[in-house]
PDB file of N, CA and C in Angstrom:
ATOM      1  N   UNK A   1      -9.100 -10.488  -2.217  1.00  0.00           N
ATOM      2  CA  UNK A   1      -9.032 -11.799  -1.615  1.00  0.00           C
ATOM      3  C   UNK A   1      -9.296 -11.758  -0.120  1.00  0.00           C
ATOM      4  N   UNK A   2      -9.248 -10.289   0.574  1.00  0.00           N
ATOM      5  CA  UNK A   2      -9.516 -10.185   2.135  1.00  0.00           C
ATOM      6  C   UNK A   2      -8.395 -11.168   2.729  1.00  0.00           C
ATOM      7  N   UNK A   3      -6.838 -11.582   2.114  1.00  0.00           N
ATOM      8  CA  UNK A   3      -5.780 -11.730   2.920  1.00  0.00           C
ATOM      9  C   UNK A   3      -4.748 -11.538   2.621  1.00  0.00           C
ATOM     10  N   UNK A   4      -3.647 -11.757   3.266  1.00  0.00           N
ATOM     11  CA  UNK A   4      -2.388 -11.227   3.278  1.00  0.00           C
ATOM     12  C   UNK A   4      -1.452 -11.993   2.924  1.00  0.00           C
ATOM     13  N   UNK A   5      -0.429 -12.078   2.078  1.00  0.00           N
ATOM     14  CA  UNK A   5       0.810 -13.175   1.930  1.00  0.00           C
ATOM     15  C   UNK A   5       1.755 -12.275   2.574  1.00  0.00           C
ATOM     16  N   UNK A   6       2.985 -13.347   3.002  1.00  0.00           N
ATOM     17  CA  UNK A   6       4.262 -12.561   3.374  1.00  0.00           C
ATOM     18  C   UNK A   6       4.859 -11.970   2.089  1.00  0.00           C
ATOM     19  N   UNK A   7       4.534 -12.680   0.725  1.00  0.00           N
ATOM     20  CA  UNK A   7       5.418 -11.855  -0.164  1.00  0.00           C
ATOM     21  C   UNK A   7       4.864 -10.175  -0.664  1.00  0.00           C
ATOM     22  N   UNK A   8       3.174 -10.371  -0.114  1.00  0.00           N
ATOM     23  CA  UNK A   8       2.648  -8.841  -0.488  1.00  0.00           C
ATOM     24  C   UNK A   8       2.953  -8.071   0.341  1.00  0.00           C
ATOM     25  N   UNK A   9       2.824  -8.299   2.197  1.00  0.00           N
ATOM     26  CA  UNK A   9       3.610  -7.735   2.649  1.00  0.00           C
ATOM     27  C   UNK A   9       4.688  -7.318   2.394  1.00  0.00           C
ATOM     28  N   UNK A  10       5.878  -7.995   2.533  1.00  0.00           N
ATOM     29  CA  UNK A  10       7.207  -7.663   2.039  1.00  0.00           C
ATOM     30  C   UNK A  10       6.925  -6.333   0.543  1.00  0.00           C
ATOM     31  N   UNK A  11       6.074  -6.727  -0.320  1.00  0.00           N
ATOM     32  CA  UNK A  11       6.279  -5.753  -1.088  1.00  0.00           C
ATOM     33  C   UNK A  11       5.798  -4.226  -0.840  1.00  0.00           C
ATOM     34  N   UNK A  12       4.700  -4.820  -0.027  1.00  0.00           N
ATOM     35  CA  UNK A  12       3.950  -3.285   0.401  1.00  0.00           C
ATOM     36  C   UNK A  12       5.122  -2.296   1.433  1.00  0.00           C
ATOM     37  N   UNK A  13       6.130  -2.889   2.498  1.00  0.00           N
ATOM     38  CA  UNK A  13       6.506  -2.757   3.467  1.00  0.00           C
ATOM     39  C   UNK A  13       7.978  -1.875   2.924  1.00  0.00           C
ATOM     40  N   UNK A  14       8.567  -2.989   1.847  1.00  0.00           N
ATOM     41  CA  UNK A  14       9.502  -2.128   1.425  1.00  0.00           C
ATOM     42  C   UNK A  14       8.929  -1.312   0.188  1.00  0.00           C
ATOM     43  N   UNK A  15       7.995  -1.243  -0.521  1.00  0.00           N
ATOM     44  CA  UNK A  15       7.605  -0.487  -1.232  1.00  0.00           C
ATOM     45  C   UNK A  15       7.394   1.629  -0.569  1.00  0.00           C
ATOM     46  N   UNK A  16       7.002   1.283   0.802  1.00  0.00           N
ATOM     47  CA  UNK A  16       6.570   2.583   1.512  1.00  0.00           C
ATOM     48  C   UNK A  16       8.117   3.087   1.772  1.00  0.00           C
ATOM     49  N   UNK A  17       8.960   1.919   2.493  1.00  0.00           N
ATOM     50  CA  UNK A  17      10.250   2.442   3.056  1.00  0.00           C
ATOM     51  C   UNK A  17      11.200   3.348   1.326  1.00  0.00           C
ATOM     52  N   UNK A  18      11.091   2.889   0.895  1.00  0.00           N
ATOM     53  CA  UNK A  18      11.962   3.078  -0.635  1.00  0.00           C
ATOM     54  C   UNK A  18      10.621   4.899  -1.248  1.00  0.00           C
ATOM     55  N   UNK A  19       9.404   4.703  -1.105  1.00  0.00           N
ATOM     56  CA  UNK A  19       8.985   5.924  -1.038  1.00  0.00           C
ATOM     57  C   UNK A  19       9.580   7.060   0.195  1.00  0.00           C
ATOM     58  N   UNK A  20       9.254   6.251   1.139  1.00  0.00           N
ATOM     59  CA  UNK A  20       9.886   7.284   2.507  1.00  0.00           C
ATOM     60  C   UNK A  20      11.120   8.046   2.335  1.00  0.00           C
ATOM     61  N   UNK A  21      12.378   7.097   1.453  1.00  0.00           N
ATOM     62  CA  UNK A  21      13.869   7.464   1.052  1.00  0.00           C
ATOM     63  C   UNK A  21      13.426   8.410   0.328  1.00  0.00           C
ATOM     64  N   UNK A  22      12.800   7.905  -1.463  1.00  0.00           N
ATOM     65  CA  UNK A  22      12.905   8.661  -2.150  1.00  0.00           C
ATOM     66  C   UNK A  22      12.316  10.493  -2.221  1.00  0.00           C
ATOM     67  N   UNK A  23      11.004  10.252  -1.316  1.00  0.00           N
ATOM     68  CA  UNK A  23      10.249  11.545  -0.919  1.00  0.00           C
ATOM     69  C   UNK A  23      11.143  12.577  -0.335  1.00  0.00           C
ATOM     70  N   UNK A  24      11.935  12.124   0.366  1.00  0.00           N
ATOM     71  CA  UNK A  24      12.715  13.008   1.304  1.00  0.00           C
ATOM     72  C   UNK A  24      13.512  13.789   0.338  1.00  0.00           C
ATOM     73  N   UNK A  25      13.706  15.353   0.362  1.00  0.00           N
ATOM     74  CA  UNK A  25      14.273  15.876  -0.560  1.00  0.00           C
ATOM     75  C   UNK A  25      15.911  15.678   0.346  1.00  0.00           C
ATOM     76  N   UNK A  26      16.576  16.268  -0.269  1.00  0.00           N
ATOM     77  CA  UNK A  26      18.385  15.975   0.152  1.00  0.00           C
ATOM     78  C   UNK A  26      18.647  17.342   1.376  1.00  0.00           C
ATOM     79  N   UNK A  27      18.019  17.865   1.844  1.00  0.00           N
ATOM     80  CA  UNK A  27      17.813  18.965   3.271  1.00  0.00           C
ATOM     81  C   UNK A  27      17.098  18.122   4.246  1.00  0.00           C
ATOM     82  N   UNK A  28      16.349  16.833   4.208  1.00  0.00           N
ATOM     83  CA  UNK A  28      15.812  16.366   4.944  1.00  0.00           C
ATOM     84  C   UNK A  28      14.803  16.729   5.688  1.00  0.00           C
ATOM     85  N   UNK A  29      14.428  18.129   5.521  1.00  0.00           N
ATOM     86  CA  UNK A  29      12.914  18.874   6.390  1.00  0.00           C
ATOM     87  C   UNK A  29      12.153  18.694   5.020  1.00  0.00           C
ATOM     88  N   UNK A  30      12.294  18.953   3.619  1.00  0.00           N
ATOM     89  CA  UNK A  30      11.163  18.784   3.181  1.00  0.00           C
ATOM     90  C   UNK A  30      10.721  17.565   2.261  1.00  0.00           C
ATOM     91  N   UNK A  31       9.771  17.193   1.115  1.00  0.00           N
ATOM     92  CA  UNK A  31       9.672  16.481   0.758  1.00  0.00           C
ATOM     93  C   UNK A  31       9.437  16.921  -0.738  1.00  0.00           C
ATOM     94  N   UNK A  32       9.031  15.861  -1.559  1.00  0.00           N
ATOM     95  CA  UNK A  32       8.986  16.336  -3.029  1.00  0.00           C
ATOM     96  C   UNK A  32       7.223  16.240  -3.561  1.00  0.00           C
ATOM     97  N   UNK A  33       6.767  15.415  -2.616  1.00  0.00           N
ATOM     98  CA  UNK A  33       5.428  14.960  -2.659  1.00  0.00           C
ATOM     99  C   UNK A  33       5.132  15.697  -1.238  1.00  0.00           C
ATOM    100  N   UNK A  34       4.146  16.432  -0.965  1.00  0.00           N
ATOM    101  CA  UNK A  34       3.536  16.950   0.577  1.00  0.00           C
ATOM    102  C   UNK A  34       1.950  15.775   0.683  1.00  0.00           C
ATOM    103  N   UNK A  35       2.295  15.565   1.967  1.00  0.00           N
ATOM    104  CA  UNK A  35       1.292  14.217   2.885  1.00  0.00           C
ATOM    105  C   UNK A  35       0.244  15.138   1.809  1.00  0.00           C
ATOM    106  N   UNK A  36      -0.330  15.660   1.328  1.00  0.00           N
ATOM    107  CA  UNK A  36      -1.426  16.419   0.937  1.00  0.00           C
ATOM    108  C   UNK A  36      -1.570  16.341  -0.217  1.00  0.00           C
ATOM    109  N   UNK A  37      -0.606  15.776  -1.064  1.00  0.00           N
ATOM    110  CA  UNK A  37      -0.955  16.099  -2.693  1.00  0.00           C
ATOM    111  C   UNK A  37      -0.642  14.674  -3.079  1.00  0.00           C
ATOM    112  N   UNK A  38      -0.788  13.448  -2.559  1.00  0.00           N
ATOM    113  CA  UNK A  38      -1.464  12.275  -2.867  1.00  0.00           C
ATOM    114  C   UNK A  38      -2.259  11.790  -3.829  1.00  0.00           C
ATOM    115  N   UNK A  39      -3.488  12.751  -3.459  1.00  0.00           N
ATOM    116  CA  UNK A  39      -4.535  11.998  -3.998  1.00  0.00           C
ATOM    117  C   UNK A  39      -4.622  12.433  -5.757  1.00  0.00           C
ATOM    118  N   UNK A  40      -4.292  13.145  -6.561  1.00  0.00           N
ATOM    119  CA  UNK A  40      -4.151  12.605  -7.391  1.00  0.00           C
ATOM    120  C   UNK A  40      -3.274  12.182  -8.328  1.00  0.00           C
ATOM    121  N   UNK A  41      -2.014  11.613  -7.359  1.00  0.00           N
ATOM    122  CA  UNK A  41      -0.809  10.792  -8.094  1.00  0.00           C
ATOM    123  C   UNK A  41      -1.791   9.777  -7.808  1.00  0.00           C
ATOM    124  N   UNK A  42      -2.556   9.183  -6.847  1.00  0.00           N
ATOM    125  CA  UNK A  42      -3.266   8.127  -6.350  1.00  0.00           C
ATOM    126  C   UNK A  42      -3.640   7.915  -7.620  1.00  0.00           C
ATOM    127  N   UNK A  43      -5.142   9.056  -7.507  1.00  0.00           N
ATOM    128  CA  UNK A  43      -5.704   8.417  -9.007  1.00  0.00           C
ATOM    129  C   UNK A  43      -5.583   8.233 -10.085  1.00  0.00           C
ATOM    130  N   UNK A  44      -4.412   8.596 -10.493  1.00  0.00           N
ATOM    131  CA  UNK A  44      -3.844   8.135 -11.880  1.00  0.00           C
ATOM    132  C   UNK A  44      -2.976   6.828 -11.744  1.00  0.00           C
ATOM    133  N   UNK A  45      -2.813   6.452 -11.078  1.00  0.00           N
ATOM    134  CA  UNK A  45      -1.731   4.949 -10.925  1.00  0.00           C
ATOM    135  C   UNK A  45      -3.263   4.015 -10.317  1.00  0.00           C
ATOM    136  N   UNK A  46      -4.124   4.365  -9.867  1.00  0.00           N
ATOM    137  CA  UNK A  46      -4.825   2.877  -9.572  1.00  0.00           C
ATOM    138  C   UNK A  46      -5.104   2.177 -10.035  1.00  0.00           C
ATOM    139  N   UNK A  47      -5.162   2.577 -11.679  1.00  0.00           N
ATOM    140  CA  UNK A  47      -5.636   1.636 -12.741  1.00  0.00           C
ATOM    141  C   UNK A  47      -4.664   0.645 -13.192  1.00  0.00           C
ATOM    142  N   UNK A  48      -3.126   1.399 -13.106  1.00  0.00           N
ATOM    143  CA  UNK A  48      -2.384   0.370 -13.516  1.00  0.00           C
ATOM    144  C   UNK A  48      -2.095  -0.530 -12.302  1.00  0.00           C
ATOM    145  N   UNK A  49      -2.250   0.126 -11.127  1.00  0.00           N
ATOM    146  CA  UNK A  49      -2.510  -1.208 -10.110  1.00  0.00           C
ATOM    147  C   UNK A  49      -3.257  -2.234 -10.324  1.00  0.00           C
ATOM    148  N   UNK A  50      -4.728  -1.604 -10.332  1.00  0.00           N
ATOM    149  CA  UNK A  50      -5.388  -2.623 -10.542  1.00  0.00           C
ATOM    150  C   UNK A  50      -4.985  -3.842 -11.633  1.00  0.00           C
ATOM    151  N   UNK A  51      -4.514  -3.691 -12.910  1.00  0.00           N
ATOM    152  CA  UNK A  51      -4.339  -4.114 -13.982  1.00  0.00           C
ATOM    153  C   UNK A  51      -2.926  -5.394 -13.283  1.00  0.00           C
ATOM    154  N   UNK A  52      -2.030  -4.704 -12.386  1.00  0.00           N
ATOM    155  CA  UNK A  52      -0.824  -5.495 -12.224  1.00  0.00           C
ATOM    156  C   UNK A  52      -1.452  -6.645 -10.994  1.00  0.00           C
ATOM    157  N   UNK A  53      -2.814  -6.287 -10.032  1.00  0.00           N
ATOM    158  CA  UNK A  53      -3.001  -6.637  -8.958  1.00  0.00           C
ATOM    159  C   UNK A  53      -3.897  -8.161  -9.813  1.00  0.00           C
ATOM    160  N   UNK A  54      -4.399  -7.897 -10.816  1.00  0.00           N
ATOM    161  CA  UNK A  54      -5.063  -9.024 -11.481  1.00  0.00           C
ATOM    162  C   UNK A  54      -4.148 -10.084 -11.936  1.00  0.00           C
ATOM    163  N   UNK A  55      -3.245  -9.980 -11.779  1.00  0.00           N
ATOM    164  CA  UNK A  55      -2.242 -10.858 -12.338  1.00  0.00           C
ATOM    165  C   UNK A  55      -1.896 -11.952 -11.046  1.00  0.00           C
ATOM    166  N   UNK A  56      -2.254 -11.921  -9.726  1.00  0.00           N
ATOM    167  CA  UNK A  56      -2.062 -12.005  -8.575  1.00  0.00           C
ATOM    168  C   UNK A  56      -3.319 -12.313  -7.769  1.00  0.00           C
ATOM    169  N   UNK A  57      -4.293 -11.939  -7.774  1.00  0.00           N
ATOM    170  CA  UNK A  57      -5.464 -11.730  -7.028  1.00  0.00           C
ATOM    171  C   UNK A  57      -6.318 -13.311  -7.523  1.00  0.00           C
ATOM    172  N   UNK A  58      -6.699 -13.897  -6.307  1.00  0.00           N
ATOM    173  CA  UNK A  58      -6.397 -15.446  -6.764  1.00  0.00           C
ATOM    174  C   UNK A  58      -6.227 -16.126  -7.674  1.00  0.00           C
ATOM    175  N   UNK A  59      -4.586 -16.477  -7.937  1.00  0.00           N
ATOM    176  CA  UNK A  59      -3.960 -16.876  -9.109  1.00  0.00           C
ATOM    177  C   UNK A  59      -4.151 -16.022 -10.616  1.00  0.00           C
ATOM    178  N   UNK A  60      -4.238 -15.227 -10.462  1.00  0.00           N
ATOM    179  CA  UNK A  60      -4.760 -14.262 -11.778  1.00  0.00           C
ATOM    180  C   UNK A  60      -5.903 -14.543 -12.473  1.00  0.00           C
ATOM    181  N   UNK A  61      -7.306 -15.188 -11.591  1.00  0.00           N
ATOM    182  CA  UNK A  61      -8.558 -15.769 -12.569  1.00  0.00           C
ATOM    183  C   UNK A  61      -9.166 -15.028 -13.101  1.00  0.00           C
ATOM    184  N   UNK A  62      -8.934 -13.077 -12.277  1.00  0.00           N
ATOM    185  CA  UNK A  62      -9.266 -12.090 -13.012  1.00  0.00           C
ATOM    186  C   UNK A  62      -8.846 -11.511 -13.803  1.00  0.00           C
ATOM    187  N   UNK A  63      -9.246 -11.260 -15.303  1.00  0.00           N
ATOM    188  CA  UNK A  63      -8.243  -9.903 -16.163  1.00  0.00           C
ATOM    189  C   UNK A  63      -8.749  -8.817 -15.370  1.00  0.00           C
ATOM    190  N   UNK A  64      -8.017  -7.978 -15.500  1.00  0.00           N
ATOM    191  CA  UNK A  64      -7.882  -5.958 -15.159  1.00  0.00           C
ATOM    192  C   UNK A  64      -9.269  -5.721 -15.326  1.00  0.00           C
ATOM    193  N   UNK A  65      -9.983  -5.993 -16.136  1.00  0.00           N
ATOM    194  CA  UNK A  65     -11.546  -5.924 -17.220  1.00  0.00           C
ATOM    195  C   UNK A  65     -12.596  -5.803 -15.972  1.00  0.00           C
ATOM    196  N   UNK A  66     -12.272  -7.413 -15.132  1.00  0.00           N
ATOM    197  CA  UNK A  66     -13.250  -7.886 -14.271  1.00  0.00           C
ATOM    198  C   UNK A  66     -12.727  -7.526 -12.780  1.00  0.00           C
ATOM    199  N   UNK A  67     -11.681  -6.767 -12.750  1.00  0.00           N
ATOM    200  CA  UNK A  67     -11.453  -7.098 -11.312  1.00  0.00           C
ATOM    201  C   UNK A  67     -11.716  -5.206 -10.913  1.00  0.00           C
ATOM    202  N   UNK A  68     -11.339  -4.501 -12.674  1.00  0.00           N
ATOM    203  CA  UNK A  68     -11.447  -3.144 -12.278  1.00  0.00           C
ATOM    204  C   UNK A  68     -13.054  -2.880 -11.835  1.00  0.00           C
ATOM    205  N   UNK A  69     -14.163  -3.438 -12.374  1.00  0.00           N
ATOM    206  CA  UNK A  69     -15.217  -3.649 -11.713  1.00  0.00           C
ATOM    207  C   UNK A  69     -15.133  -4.192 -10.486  1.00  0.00           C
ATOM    208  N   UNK A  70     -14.683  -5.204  -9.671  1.00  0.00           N
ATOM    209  CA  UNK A  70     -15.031  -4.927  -8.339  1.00  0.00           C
ATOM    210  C   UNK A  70     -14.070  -4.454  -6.939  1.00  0.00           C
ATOM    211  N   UNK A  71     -13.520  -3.392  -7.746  1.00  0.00           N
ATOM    212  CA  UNK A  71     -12.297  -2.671  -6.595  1.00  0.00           C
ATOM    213  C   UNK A  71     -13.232  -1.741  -6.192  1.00  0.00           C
ATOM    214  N   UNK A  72     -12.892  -1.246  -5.073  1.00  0.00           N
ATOM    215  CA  UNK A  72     -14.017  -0.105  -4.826  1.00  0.00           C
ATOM    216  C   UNK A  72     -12.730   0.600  -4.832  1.00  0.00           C
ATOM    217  N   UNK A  73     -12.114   1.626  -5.398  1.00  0.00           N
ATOM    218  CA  UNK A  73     -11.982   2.703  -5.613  1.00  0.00           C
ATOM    219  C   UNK A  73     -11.327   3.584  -4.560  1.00  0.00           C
ATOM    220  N   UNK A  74     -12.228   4.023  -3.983  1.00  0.00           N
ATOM    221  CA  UNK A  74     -12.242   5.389  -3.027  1.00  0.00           C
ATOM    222  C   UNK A  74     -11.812   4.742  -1.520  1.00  0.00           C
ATOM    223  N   UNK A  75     -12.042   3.217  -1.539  1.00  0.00           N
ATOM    224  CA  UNK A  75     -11.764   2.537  -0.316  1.00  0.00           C
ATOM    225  C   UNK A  75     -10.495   2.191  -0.266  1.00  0.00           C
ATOM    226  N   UNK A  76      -9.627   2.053  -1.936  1.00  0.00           N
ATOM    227  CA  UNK A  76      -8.169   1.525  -2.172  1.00  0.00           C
ATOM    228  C   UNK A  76      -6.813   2.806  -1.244  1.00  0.00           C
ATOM    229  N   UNK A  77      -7.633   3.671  -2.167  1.00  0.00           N
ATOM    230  CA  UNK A  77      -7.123   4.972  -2.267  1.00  0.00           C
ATOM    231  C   UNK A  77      -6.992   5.793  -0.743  1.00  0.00           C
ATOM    232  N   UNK A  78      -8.268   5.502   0.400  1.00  0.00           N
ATOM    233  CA  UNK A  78      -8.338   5.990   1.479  1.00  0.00           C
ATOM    234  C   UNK A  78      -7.009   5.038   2.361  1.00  0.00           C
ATOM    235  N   UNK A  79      -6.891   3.781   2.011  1.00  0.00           N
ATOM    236  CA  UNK A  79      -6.109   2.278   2.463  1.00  0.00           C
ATOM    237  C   UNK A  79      -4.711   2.860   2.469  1.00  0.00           C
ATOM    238  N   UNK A  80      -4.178   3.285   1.040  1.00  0.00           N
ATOM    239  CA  UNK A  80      -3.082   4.290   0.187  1.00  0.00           C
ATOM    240  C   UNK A  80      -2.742   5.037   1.272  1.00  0.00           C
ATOM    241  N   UNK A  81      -3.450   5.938   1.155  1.00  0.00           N
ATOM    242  CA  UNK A  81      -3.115   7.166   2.283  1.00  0.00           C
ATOM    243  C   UNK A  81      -2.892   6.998   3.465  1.00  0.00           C
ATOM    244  N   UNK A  82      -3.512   6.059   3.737  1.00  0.00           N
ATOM    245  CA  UNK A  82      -3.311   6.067   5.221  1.00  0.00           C
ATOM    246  C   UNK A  82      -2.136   5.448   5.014  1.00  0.00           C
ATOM    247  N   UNK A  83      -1.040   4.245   4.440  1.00  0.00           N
ATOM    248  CA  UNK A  83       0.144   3.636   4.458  1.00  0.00           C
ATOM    249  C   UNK A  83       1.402   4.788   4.419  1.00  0.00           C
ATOM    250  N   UNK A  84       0.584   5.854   3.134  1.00  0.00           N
ATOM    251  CA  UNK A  84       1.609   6.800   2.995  1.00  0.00           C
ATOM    252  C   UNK A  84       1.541   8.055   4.323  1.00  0.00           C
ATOM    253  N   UNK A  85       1.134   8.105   4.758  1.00  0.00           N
ATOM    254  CA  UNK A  85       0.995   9.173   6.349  1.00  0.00           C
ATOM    255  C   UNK A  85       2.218   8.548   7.170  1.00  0.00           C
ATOM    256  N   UNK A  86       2.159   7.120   7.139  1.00  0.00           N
ATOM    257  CA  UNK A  86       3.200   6.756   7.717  1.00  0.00           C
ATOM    258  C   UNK A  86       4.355   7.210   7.615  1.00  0.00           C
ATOM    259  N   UNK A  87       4.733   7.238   6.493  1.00  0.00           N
ATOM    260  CA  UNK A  87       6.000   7.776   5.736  1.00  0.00           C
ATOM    261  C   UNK A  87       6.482   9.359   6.149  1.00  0.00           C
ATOM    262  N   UNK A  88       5.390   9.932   6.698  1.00  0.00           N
ATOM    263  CA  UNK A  88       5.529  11.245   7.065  1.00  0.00           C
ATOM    264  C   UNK A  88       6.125  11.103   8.708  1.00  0.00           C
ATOM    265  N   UNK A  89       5.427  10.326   9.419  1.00  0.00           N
ATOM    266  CA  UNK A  89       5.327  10.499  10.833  1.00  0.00           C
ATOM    267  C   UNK A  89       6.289   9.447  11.443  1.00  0.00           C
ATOM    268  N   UNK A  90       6.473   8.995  10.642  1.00  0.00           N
ATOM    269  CA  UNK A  90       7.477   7.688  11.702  1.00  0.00           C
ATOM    270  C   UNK A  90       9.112   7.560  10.496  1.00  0.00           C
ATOM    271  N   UNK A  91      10.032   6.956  11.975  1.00  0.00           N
ATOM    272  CA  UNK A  91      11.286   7.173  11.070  1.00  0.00           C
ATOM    273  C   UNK A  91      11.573   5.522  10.626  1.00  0.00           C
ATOM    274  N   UNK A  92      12.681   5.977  10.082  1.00  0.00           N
ATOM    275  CA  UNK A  92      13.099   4.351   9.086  1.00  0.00           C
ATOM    276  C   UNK A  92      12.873   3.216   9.916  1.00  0.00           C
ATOM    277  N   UNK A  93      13.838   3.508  11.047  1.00  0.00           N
ATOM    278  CA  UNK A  93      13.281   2.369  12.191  1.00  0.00           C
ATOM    279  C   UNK A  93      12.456   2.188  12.791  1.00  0.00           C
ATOM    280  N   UNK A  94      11.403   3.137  12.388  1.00  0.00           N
ATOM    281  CA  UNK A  94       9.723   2.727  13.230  1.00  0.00           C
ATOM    282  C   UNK A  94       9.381   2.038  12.266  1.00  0.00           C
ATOM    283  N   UNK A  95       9.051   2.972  11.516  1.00  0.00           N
ATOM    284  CA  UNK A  95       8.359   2.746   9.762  1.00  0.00           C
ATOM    285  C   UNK A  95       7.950   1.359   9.939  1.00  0.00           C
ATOM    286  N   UNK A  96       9.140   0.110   9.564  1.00  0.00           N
ATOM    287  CA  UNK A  96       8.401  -1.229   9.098  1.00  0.00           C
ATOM    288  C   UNK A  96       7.345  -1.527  10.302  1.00  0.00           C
ATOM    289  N   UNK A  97       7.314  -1.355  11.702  1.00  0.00           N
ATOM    290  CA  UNK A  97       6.400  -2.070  12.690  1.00  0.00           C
ATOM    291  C   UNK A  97       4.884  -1.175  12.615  1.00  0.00           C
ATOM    292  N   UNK A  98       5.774   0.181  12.374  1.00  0.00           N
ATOM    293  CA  UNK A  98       3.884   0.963  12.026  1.00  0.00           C
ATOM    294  C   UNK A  98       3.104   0.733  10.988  1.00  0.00           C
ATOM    295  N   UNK A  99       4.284   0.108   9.795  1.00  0.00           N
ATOM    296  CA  UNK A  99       3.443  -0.488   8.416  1.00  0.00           C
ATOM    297  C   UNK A  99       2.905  -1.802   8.814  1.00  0.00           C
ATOM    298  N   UNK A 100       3.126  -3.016   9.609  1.00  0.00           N
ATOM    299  CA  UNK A 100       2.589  -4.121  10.166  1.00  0.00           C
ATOM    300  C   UNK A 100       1.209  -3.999  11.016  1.00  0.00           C
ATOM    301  N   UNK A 101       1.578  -3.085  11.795  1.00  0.00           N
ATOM    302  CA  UNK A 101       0.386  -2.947  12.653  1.00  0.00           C
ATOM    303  C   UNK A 101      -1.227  -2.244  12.046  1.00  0.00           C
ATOM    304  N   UNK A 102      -0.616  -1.364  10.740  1.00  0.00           N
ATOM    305  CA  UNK A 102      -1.883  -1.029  10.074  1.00  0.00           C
ATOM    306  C   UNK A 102      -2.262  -1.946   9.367  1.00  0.00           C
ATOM    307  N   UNK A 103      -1.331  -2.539   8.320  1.00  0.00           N
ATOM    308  CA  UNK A 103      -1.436  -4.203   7.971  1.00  0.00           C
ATOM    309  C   UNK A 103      -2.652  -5.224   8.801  1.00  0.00           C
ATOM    310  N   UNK A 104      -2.465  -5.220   9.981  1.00  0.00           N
ATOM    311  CA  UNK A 104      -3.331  -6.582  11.122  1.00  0.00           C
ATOM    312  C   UNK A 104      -4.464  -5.965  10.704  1.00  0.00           C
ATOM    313  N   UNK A 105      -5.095  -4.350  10.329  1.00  0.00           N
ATOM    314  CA  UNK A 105      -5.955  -3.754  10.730  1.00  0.00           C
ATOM    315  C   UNK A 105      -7.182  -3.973   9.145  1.00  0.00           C
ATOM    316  N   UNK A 106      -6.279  -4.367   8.335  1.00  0.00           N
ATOM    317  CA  UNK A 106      -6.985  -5.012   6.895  1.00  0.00           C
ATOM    318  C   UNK A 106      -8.129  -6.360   7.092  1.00  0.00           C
ATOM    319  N   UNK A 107      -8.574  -6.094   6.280  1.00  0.00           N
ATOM    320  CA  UNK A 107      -9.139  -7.920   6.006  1.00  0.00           C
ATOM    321  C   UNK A 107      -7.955  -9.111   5.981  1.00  0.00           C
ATOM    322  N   UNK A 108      -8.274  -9.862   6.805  1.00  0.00           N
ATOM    323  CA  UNK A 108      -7.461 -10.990   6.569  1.00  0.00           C
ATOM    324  C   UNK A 108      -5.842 -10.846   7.397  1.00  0.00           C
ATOM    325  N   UNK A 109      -5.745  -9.509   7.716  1.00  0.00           N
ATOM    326  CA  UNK A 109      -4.410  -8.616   8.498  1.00  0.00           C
ATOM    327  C   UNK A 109      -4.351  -9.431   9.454  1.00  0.00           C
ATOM    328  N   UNK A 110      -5.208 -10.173  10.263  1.00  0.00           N
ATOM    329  CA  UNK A 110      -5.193 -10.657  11.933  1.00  0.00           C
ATOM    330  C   UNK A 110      -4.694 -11.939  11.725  1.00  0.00           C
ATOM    331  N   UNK A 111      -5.306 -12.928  10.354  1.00  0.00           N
ATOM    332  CA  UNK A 111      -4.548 -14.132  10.253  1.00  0.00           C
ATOM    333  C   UNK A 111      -3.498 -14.096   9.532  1.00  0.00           C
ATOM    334  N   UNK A 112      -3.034 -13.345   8.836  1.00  0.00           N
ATOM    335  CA  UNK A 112      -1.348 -12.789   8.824  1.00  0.00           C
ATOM    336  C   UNK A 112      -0.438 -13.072   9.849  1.00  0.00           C
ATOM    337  N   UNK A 113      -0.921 -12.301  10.900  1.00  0.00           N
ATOM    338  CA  UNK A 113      -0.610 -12.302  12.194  1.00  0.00           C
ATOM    339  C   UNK A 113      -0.136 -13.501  12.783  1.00  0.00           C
ATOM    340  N   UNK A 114      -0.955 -14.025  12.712  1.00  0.00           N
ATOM    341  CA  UNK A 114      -1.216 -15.374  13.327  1.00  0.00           C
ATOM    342  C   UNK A 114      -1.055 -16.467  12.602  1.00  0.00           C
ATOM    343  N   UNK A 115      -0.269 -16.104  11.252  1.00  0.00           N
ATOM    344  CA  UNK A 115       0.082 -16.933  10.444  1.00  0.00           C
ATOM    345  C   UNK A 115      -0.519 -18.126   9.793  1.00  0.00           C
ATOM    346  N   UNK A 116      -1.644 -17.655   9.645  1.00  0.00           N
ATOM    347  CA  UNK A 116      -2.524 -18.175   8.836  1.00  0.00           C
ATOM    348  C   UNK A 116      -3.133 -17.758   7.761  1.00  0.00           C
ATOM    349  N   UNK A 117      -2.428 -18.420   6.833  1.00  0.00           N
ATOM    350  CA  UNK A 117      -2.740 -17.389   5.656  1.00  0.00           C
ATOM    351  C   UNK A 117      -3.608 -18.535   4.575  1.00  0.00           C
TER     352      UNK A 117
END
């Protein structure tokens, strides 16, 4: 759709923070997932993204069928990573403003912003 709602935000925002918790092993230096081995938990869950994102993606006019044709893929997944890096480098109380600011940096991220959605 190239924009942003406050409720996808909100889900994306606490979706990373609740990864950030859960990643953290109980020693707190390491993790259970390493920033590095991403990409293919990535690619096995994009499909059922995609499939849940059609339900949503203006008013659900797409099934999973038509919309998994025009996701690009490798562009979702690069988007992914970069949200989850966050999770590595910034703490609980940074976290939500560094997840916003990559947010503005999307399609449609700037009238978010500016509250125009």
């Amino acid at each position: 759709e190239k924009r942003l709602t406050n409720s996808w935000v909100a889900s994306i925002r606490n979706s990373l923070i609740e990864i950030q918790d859960i990643n953290l092993k109980e020693n707190q230096k390491s993790y259970y997932i390493n920033e590095d081995e991403w990409d293919s938990w990535l690619e096995n869950e994009i499909e059922l993204a995609i499939a849940d994102a059609s339900l949503e993606v203006l008013g659900g006019i797409y099934n999973e069928f038509q919309l998994a044709e025009m996701v690009n893929r490798d562009e979702v997944i690069s988007i992914a990573k970069k949200f989850l890096e966050l999770t590595y480098v910034y703490s609980v109380k940074d976290l939500p403003k560094a997840i916003a600011e990559l947010l503005i940096q999307l399609p449609g991220g700037e009238n978010w912003k500016l509250g125009k959605m």
